[in-house]
Protein backbone atom coordinates (compact mmCIF):
# COMPACT_ATOMS: atom_id res chain seq x y z
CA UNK A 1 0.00 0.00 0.00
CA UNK A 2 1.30 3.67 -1.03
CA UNK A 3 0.24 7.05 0.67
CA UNK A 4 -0.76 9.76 -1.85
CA UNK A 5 0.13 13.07 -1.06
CA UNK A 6 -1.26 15.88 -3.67
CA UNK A 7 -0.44 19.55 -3.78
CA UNK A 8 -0.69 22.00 -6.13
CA UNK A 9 3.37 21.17 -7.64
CA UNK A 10 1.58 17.53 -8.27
CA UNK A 11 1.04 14.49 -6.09
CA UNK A 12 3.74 11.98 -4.26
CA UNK A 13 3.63 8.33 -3.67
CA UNK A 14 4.87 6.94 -0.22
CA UNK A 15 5.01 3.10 -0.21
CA UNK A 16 4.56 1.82 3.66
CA UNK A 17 7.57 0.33 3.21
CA UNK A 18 9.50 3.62 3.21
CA UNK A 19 7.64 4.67 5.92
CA UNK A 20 8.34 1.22 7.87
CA UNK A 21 12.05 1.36 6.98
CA UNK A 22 11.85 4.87 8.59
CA UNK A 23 10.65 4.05 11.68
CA UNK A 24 12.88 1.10 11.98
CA UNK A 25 15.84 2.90 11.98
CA UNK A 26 15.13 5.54 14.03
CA UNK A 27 13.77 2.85 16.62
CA UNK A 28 17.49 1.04 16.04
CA UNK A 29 19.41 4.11 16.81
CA UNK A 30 17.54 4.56 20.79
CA UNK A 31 19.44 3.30 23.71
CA UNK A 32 18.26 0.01 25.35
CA UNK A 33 16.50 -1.27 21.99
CA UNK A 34 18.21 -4.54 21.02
CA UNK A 35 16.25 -5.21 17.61
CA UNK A 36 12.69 -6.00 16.27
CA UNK A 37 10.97 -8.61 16.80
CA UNK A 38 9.06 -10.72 14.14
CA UNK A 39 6.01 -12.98 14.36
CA UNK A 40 7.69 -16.73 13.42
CA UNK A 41 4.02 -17.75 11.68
CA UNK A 42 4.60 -21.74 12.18
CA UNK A 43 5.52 -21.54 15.60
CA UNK A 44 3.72 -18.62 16.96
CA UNK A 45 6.75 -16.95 18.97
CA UNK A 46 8.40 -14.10 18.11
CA UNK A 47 12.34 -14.03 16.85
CA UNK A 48 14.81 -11.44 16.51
CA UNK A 49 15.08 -10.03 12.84
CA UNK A 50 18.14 -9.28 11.04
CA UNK A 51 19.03 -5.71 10.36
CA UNK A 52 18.25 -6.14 7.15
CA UNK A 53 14.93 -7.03 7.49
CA UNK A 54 13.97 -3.99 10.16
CA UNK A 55 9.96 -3.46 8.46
CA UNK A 56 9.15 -7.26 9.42
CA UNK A 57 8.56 -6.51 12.68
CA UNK A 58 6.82 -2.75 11.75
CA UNK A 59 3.06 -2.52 11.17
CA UNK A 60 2.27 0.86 9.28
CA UNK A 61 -1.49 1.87 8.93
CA UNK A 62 -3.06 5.08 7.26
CA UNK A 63 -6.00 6.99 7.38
CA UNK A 64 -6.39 10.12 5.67
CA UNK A 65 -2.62 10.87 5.66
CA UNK A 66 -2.38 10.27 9.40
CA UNK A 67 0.11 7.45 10.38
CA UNK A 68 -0.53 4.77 12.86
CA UNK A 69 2.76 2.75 13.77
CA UNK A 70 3.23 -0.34 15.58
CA UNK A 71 6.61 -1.43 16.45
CA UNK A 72 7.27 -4.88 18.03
CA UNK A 73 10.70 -4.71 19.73
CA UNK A 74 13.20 -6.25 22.00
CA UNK A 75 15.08 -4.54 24.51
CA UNK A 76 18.15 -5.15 26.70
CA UNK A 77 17.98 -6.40 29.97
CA UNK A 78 18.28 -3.73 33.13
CA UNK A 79 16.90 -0.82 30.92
CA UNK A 80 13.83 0.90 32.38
CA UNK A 81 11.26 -0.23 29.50
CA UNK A 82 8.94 3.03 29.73
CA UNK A 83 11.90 5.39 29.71
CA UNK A 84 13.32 3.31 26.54
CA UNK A 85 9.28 3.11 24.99
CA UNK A 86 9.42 6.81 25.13
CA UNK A 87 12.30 7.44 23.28
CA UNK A 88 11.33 4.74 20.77
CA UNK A 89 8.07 7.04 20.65
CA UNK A 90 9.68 10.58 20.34
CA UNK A 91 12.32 10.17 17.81
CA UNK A 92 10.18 7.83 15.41
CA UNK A 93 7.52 10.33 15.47
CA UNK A 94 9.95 12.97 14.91
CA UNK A 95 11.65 11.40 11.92
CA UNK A 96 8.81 9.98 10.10
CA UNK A 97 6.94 13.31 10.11
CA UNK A 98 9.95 14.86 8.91
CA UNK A 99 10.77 12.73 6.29
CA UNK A 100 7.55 12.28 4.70
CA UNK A 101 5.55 15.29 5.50
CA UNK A 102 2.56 12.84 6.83
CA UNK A 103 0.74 13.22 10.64
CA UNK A 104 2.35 10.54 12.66
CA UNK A 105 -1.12 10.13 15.16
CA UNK A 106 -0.08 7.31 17.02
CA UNK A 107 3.02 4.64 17.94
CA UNK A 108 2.38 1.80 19.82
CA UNK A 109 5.85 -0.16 21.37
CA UNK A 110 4.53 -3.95 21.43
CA UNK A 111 8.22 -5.46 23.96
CA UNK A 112 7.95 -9.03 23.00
CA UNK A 113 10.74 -9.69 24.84
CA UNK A 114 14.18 -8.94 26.82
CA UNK A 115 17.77 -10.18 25.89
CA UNK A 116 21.31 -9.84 28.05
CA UNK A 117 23.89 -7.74 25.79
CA UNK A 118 27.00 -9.47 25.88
């Protein structure tokens, strides 16, 4: 699916993808945030996805050029998960509405799980 954006210089297609791969990355770059997570469909647990594949565990949802984003992450052990959810929250809303010029409305952090850095 593809956000249209029209103005009076002509219209612009945003895939969700770009808008996933967005969000992604700014979620990657927040302290305490290990990686995303990713539904494993046969098993029904969710697995740690490579950095490569950063939009598998990114849900993107429009409405009227207002972004909804979930994110489905792991974080590291002894971080304070709200304090970590926040910044996940701040800077993806920040760079997505940046980037594309759309509403960000909402983004919900989904922690499927906790892993110890080594």
């Amino acid at each position: 699916m593809s956000v249209k954006i029209i103005n009076e210089n002509g219209s612009l297609l945003i895939d969700d993808q770009v808008i996933a791969t967005i969000a992604g990355v700014s979620a990657m770059e927040c302290y305490g945030i290990v990686g995303m997570a990713s539904k494993n469909a046969t098993e029904g647990f969710f697995e740690l996805v490579k950095k490569e594949q950063l939009t598998r565990g990114i849900k993107v949802n429009v409405k009227e050029n207002k972004v909804i984003l979930d994110l489905h992450v792991i974080v590291q052990f002894g971080v304070k998960v709200s304090v970590v959810a926040e910044n996940i929250i701040s800077k993806v809303k920040y760079n997505v509405e940046n980037f594309t010029g759309l509403e960000v409305e909402k983004v919900n952090i989904y922690v499927q799980g906790v892993r110890v850095q080594k």
